[in-house]
N, C-alpha and C. Protein backbone atom coordinates (compact mmCIF):
# COMPACT_ATOMS: atom_id res chain seq x y z
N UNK A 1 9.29 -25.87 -19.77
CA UNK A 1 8.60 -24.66 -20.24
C UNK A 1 7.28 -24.48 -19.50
N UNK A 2 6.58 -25.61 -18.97
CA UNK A 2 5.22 -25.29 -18.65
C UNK A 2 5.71 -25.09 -17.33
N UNK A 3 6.42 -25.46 -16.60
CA UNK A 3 6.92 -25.49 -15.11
C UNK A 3 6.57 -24.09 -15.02
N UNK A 4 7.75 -22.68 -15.65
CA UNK A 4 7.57 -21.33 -16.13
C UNK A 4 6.27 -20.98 -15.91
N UNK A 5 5.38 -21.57 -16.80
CA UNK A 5 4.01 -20.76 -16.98
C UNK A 5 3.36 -20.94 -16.46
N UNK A 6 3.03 -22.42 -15.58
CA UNK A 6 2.90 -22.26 -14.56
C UNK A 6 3.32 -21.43 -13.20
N UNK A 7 4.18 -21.15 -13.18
CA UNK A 7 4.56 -19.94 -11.88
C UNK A 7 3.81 -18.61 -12.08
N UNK A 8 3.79 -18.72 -13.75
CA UNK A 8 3.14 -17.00 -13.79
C UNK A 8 1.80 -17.28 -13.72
N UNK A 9 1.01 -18.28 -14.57
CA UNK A 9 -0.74 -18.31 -14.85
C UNK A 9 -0.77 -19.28 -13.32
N UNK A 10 -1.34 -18.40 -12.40
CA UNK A 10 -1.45 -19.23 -11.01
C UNK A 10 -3.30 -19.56 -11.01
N UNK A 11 -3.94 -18.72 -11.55
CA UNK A 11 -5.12 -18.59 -11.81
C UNK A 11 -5.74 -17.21 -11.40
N UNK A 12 -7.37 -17.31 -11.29
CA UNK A 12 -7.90 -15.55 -11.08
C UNK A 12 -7.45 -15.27 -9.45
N UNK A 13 -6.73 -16.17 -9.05
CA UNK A 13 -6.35 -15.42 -7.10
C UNK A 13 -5.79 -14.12 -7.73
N UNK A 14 -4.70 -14.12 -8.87
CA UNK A 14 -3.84 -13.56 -8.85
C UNK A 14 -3.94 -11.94 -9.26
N UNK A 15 -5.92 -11.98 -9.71
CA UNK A 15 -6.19 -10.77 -9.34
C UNK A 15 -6.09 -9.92 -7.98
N UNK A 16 -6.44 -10.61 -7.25
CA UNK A 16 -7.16 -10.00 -5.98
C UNK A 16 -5.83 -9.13 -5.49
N UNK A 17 -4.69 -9.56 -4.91
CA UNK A 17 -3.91 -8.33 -5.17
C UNK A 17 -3.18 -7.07 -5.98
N UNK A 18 -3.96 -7.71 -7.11
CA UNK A 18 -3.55 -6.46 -8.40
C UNK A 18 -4.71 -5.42 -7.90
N UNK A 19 -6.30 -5.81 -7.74
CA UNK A 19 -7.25 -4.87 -7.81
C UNK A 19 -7.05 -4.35 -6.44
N UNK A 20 -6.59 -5.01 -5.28
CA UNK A 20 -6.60 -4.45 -3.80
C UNK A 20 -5.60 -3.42 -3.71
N UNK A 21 -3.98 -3.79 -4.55
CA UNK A 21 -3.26 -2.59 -4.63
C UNK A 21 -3.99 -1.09 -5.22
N UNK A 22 -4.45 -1.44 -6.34
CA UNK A 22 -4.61 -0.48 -7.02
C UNK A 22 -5.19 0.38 -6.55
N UNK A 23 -6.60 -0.40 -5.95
CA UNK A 23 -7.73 0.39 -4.96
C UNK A 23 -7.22 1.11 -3.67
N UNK A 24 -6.06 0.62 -2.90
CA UNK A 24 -5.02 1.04 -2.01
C UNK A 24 -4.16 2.43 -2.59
N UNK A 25 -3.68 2.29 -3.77
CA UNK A 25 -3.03 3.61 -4.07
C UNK A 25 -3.62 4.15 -4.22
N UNK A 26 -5.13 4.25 -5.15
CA UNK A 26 -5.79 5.71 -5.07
C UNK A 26 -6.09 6.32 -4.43
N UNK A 27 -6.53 5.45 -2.89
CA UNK A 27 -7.05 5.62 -1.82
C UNK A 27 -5.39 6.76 -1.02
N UNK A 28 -4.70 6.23 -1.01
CA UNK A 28 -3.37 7.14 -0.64
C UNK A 28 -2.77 8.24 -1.48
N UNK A 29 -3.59 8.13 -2.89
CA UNK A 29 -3.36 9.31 -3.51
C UNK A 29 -4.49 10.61 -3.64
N UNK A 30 -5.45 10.14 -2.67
CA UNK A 30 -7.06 10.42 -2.30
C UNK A 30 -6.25 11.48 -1.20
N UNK A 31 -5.48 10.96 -0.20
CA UNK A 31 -5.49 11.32 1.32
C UNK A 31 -4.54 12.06 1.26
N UNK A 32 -3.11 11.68 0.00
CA UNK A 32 -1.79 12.71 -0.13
C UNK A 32 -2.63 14.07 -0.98
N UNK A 33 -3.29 13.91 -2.16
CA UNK A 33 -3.76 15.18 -2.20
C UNK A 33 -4.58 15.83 -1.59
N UNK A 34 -5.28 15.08 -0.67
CA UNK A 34 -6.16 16.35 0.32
C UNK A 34 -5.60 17.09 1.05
N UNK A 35 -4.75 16.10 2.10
CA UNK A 35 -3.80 16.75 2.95
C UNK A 35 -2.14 17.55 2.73
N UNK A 36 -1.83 18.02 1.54
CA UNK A 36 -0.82 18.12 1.43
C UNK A 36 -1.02 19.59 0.73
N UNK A 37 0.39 20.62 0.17
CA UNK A 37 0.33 21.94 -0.52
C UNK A 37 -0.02 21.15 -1.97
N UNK A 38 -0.82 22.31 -2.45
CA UNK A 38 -0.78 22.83 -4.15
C UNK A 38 0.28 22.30 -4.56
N UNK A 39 1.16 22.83 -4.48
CA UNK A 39 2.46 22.60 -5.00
C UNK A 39 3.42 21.53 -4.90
N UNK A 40 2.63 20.63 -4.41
CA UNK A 40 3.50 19.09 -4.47
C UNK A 40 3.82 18.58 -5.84
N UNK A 41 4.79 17.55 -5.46
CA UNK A 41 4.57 16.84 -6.58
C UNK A 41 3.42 15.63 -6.77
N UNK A 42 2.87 15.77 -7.97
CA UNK A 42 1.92 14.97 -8.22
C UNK A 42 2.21 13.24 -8.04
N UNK A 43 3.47 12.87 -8.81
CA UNK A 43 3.66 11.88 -8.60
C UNK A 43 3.52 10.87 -7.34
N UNK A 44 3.96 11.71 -6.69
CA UNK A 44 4.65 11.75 -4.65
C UNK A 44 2.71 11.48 -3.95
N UNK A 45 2.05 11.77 -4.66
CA UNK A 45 0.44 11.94 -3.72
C UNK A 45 0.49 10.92 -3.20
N UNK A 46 0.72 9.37 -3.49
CA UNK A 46 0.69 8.05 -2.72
C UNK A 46 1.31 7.60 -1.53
N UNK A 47 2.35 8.23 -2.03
CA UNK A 47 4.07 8.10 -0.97
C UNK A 47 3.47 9.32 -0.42
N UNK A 48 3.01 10.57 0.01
CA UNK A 48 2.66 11.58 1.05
C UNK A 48 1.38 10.81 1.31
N UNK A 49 0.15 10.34 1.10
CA UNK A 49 -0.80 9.41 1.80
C UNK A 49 -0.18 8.46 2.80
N UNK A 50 0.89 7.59 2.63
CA UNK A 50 1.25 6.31 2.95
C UNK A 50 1.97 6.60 4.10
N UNK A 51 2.68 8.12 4.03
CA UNK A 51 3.18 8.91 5.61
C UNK A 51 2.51 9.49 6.28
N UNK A 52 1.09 10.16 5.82
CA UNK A 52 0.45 10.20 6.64
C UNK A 52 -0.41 9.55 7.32
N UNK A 53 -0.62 8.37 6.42
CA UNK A 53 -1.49 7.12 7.42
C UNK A 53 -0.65 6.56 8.50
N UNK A 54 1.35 6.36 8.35
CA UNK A 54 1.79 5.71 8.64
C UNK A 54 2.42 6.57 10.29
N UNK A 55 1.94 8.28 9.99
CA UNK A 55 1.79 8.44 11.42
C UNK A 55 0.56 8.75 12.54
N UNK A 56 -0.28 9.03 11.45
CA UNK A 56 -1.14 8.49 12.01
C UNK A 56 -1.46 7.05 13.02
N UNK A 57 -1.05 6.07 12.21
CA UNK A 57 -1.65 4.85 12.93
C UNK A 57 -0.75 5.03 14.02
N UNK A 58 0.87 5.49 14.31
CA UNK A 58 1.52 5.07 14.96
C UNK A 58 1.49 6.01 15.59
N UNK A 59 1.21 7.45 15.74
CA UNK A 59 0.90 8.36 16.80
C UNK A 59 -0.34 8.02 17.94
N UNK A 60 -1.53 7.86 17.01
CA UNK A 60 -2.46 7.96 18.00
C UNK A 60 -2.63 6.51 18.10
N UNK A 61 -2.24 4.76 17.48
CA UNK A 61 -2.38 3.87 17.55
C UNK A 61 -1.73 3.23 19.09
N UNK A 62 -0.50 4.06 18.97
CA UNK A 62 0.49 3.81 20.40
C UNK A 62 0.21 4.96 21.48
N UNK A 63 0.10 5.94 21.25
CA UNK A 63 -0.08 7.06 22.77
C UNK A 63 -1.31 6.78 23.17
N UNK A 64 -2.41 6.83 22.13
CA UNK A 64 -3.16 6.65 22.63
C UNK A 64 -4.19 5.11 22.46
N UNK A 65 -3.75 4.29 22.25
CA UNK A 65 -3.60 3.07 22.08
C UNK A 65 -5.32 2.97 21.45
N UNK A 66 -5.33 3.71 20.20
CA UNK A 66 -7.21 3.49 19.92
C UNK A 66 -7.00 1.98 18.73
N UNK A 67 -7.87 1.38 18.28
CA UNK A 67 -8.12 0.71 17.42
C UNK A 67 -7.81 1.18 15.93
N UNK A 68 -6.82 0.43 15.42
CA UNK A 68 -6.86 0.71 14.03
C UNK A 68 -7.74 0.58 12.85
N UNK A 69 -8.88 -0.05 13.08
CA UNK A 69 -9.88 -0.09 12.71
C UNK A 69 -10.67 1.18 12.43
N UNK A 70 -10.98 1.54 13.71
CA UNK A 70 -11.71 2.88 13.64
C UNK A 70 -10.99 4.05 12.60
N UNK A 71 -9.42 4.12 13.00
CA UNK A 71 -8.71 4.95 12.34
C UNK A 71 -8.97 4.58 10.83
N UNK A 72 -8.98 3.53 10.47
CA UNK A 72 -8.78 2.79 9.06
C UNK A 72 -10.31 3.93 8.11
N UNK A 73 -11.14 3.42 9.13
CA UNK A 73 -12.75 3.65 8.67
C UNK A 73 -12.32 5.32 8.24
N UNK A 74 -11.86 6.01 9.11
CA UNK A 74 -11.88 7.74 9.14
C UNK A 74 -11.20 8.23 8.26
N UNK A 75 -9.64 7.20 7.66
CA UNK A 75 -9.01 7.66 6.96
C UNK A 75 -9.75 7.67 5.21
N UNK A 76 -10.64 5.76 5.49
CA UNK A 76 -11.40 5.88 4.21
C UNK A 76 -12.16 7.18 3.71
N UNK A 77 -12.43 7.16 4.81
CA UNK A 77 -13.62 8.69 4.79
C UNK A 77 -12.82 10.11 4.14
N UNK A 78 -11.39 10.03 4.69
CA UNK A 78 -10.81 11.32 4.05
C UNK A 78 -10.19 11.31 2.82
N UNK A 79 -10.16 9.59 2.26
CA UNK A 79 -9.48 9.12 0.98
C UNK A 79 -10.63 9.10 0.01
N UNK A 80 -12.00 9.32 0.24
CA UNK A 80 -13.10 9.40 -0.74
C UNK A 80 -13.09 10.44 -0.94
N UNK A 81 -13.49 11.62 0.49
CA UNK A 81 -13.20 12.87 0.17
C UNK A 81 -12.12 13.63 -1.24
N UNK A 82 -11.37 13.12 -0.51
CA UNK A 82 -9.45 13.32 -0.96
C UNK A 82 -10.24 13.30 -2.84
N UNK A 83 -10.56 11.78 -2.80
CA UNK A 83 -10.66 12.10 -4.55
C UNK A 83 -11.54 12.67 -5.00
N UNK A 84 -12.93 12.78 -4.35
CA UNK A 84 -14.33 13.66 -4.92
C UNK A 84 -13.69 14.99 -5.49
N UNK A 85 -12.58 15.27 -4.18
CA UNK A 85 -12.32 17.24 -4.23
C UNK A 85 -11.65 16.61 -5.37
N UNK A 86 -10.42 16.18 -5.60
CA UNK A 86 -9.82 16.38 -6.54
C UNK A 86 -10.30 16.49 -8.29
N UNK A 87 -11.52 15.75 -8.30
CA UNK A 87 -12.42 15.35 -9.20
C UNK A 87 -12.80 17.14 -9.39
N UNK A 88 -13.41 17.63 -8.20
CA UNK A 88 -14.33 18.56 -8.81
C UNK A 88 -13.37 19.48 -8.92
N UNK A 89 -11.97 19.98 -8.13
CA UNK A 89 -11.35 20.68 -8.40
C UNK A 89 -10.82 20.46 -10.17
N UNK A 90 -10.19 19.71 -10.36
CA UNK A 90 -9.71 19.21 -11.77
C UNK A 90 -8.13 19.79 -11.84
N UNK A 91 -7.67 18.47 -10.12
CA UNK A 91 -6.54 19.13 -10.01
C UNK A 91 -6.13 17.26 -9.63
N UNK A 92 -5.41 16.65 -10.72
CA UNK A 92 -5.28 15.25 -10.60
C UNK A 92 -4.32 14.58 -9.56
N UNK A 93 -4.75 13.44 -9.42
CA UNK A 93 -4.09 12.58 -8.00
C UNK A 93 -2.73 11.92 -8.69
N UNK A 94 -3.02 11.98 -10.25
CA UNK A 94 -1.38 11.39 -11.07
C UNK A 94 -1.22 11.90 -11.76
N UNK A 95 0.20 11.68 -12.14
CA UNK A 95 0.38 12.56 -13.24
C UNK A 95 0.21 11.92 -14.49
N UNK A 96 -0.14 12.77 -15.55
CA UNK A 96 -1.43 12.67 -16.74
C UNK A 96 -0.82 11.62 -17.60
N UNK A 97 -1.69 10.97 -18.23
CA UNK A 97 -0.93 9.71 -19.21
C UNK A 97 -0.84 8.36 -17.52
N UNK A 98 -1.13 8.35 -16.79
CA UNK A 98 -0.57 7.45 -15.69
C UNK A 98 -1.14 6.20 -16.27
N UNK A 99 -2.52 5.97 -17.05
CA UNK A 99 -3.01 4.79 -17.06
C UNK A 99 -1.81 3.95 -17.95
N UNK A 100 -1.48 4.84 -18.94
CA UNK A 100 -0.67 3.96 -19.99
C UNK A 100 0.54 3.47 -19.12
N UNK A 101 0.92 4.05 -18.28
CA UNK A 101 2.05 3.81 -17.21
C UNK A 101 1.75 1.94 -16.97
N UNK A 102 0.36 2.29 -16.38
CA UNK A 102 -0.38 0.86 -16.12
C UNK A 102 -0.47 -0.05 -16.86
N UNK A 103 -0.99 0.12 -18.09
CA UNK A 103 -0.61 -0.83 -19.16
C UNK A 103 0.43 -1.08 -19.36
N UNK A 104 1.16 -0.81 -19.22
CA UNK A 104 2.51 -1.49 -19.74
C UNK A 104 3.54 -1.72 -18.20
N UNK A 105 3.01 -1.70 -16.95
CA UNK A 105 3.38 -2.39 -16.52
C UNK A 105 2.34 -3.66 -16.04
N UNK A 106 1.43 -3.73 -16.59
CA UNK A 106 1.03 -5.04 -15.93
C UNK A 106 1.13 -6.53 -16.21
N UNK A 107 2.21 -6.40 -17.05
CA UNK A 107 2.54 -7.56 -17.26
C UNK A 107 3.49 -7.91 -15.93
N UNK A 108 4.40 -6.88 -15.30
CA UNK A 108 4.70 -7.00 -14.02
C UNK A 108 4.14 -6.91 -12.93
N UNK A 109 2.83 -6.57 -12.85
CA UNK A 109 1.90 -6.80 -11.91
C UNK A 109 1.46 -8.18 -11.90
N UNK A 110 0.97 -8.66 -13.32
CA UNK A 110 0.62 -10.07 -13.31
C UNK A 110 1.51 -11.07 -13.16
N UNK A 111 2.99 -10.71 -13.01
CA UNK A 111 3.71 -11.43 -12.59
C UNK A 111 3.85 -11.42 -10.65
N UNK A 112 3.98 -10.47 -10.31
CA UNK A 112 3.86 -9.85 -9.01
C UNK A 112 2.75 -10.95 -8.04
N UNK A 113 1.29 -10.53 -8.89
CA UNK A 113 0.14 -11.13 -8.46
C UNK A 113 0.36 -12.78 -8.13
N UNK A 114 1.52 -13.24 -8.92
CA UNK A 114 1.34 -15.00 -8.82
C UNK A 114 2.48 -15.49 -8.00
N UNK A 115 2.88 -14.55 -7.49
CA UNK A 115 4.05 -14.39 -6.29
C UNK A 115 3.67 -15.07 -5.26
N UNK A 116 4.81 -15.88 -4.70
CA UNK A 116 4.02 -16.09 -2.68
C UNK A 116 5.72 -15.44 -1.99
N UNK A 117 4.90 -15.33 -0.98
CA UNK A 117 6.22 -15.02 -0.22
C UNK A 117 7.46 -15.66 0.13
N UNK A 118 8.34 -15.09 -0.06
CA UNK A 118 9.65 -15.96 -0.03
C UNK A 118 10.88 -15.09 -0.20
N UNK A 119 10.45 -14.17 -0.17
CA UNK A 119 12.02 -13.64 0.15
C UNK A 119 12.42 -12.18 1.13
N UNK A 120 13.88 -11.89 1.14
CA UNK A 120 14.24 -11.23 1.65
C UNK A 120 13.83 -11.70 3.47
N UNK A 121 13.48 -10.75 4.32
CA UNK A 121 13.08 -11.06 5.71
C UNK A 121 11.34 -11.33 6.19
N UNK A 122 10.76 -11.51 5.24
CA UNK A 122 9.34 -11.31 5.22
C UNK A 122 8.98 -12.12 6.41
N UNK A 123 9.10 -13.75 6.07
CA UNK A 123 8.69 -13.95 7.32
C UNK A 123 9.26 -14.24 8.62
N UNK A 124 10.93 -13.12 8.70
CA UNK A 124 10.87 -13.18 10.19
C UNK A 124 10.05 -12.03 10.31
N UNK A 125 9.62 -11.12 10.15
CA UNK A 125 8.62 -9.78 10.52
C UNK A 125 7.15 -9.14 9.49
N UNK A 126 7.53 -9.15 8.41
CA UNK A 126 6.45 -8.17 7.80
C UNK A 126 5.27 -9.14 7.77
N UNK A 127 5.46 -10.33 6.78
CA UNK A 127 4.38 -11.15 7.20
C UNK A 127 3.84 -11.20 8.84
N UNK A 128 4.46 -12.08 9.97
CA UNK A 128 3.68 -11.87 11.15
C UNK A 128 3.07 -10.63 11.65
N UNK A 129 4.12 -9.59 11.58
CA UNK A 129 3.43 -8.16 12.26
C UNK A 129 2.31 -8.02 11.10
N UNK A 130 1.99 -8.22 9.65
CA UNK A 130 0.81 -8.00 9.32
C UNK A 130 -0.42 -8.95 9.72
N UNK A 131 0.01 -9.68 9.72
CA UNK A 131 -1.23 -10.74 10.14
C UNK A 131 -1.34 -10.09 11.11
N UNK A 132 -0.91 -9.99 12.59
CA UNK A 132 -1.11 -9.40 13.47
C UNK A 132 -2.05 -8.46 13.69
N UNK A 133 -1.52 -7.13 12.73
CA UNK A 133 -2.39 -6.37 12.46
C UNK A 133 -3.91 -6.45 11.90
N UNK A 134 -3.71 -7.37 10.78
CA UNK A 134 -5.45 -7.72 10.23
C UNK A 134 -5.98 -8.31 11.23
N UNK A 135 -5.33 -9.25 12.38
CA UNK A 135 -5.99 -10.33 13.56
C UNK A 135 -7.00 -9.14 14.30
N UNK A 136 -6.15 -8.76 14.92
CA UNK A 136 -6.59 -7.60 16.25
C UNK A 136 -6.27 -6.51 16.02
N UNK A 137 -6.08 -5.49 14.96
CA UNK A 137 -6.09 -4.21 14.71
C UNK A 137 -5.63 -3.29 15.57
N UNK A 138 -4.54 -3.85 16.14
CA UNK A 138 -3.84 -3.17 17.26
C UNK A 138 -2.46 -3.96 17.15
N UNK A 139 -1.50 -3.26 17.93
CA UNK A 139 0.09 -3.24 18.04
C UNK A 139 0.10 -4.48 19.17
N UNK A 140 1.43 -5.40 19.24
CA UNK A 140 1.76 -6.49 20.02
C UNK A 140 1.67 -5.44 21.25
N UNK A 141 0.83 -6.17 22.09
CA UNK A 141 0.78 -5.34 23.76
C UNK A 141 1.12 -6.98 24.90
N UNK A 142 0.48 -6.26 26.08
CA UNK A 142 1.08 -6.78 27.20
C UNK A 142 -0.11 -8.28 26.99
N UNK A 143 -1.42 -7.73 26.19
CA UNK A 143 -2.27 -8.51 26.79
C UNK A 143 -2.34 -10.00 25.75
N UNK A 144 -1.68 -9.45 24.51
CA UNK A 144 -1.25 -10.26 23.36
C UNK A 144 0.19 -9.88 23.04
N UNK A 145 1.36 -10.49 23.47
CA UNK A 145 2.57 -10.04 23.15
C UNK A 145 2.53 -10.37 22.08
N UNK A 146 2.09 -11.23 21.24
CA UNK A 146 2.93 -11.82 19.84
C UNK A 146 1.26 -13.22 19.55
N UNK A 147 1.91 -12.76 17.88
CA UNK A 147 0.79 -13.67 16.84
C UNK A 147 1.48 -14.49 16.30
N UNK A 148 1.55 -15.82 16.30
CA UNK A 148 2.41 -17.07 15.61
C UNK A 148 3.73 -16.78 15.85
N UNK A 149 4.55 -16.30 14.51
CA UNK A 149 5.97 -16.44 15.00
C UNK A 149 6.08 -15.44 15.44
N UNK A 150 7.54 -15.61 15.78
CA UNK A 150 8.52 -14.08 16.87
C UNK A 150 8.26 -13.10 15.68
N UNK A 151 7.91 -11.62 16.57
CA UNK A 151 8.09 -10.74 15.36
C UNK A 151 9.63 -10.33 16.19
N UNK A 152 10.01 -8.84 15.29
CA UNK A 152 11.30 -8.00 15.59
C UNK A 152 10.29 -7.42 16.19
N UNK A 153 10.97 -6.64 17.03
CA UNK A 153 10.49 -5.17 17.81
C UNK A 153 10.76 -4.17 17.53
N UNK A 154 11.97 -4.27 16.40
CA UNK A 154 12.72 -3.05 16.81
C UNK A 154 12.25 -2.61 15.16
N UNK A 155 11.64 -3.27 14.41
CA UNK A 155 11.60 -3.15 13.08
C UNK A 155 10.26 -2.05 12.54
N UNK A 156 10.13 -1.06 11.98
CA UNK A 156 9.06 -0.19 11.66
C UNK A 156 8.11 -0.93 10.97
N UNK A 157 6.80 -0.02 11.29
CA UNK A 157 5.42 -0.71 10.55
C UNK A 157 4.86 -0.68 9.59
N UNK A 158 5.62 0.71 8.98
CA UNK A 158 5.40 1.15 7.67
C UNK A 158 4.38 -0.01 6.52
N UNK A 159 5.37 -1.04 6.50
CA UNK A 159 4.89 -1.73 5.65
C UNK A 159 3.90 -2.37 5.75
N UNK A 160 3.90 -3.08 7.02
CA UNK A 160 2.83 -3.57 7.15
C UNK A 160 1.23 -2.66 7.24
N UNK A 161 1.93 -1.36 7.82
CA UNK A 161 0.28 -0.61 7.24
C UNK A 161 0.25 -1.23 6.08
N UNK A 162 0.24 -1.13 4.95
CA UNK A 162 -0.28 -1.52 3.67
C UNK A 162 -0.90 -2.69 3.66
N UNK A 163 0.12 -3.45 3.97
CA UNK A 163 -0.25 -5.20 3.72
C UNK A 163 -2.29 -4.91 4.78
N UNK A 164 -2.16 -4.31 5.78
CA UNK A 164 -3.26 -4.17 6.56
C UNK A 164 -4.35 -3.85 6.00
N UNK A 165 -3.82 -2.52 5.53
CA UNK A 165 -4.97 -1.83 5.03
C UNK A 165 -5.57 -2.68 3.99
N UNK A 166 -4.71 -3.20 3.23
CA UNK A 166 -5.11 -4.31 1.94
C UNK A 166 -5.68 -5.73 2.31
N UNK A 167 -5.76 -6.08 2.91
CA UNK A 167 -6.15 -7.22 3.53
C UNK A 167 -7.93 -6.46 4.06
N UNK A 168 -7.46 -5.46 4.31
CA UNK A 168 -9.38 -4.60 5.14
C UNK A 168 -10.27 -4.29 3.97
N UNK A 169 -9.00 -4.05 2.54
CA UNK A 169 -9.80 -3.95 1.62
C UNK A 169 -10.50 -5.28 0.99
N UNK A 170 -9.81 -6.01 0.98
CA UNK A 170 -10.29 -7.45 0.15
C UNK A 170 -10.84 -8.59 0.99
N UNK A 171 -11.17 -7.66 2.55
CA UNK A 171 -11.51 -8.95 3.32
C UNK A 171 -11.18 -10.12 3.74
N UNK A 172 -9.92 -10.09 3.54
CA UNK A 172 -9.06 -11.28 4.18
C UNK A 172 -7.45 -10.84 3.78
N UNK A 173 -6.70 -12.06 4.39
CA UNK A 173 -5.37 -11.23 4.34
C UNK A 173 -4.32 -11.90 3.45
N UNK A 174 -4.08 -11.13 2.15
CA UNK A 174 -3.19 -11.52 1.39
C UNK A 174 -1.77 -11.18 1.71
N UNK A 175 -1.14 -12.68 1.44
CA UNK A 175 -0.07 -12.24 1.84
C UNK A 175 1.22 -12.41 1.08
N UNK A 176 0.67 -11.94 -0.60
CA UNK A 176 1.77 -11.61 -1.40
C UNK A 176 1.05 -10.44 -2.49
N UNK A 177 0.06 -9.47 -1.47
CA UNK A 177 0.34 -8.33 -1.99
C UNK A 177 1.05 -6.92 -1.97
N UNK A 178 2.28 -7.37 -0.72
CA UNK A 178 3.46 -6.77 -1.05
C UNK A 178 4.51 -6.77 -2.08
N UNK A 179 4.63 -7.50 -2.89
CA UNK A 179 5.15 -7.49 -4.32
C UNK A 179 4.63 -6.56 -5.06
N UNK A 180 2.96 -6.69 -4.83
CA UNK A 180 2.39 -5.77 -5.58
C UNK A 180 2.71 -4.55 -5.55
N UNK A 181 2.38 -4.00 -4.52
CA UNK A 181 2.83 -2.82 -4.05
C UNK A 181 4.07 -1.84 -4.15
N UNK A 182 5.26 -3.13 -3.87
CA UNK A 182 6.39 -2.76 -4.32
C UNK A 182 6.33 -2.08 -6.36
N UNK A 183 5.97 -2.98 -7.12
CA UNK A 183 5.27 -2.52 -8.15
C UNK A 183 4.88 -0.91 -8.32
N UNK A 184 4.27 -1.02 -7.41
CA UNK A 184 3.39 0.90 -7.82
C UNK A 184 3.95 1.59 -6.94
N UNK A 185 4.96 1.24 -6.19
CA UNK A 185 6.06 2.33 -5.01
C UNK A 185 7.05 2.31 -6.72
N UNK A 186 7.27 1.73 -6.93
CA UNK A 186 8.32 1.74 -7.93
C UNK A 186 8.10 2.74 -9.39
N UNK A 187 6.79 2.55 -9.39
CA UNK A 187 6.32 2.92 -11.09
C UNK A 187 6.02 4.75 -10.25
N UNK A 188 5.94 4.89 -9.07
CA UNK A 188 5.59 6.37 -8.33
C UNK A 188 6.91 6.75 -8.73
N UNK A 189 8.10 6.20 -8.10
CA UNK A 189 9.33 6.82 -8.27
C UNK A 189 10.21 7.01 -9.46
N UNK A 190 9.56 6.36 -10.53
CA UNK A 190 9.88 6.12 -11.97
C UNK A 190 9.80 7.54 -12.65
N UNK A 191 8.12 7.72 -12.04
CA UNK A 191 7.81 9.55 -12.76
C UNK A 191 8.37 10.04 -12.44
N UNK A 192 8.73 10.23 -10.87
CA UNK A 192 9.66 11.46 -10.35
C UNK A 192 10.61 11.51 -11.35
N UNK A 193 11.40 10.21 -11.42
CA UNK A 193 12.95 9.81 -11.81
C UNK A 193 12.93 10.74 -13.52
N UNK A 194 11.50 10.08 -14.04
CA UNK A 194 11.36 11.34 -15.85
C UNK A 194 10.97 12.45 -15.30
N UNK A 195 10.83 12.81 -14.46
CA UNK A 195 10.45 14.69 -14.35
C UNK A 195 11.79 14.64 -14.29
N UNK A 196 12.26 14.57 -13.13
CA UNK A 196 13.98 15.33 -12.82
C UNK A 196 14.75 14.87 -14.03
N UNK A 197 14.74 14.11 -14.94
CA UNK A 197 15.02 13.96 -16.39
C UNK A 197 15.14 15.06 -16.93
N UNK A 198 13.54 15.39 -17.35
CA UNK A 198 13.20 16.75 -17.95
C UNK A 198 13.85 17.48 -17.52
N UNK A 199 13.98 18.04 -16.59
CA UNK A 199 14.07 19.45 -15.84
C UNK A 199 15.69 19.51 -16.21
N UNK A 200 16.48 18.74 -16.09
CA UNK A 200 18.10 18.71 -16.69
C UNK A 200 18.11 18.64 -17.85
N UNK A 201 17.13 17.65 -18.65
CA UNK A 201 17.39 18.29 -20.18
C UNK A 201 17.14 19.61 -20.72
């Protein structure tokens, strides 16, 4: 039994990716409602942030090979923006009731949080290409092909933006706050899943 509770009570680390996600989605629900129509869905503001950072980095990160860093800094800048307007407009980044959403999942967050990595393909790719990314804030090139292990090449970065950006937030690089994340990609698609509910009932 204690074996169990031990896996879940890992200690206070197991904040640091609960508060880095969280601070990460608003920040993408900052940047999906600035940049996006009126008429979106509210839920979706994180998931439309998380595509537009994610071509961002990879448009102008690769053609024009700038520092993701810099980009990181500019996007903060449009993800503060993103929520001030939304604030003064009084036109919200979630949809309403979201905190209670939160409460009652964080008992799966705090499970999430005491996570290490271990499954699925993580570390043949997402782990290295993120480290990578937090190392040198730039894409495997000619002058650094590769960081520790082999990454894939052929595999998208999507994810690892996050793991990046989250690691820039908390100042070092966690590397089981993709669980987390998965978490609040999940609880985003949950609302959709009760709107389109509604709308058939």
């Amino acid at each position: 039994m204690y074996g169990h509770v031990d896996l879940i009570f890992v200690g206070p680390k197991q904040f640091l990716p609960i508060v880095t996600a969280s601070i990460l989605w608003l920040g993408l629900a900052g940047i999906g409602g600035l940049l996006t129509a009126r008429d979106r869905l509210v839920e979706a503001n994180a998931i439309y942030g998380w595509a537009i950072i994610s071509g961002v980095f990879t448009t102008i990160g690769v053609v024009l090979n700038q520092s993701l860093f810099a980009l990181s800094c500019i996007l903060a800048a449009l993800s503060l923006f993103g929520i001030y307007r939304s604030i003064r407009v009084g036109q919200p980044l979630f949809i309403k009731g979201m905190w209670r959403v939160f409460v009652m999942a964080f008992p799966l967050l705090w499970i999430a949080g005491a996570m290490e990595p271990s499954q699925w393909d993580e570390f043949s790719h997402w782990l290295p290409a993120s480290k990578y990314l937090a190392e040198f804030h730039d894409f495997p090139n000619k002058v650094r092909p590769f960081f520790g292990p082999h990454m894939l090449p052929a595999y998208p970065y999507g994810w690892p933006y996050l793991m990046y950006l989250s690691s820039m937030i908390a100042g070092q690089f966690i590397d089981n706050v993709s669980s987390t994340l998965n978490v609040f990609l999940l609880l985003s698609f949950s609302a959709f899943a009760l709107r389109a509910a509604y709308q058939i009932i």
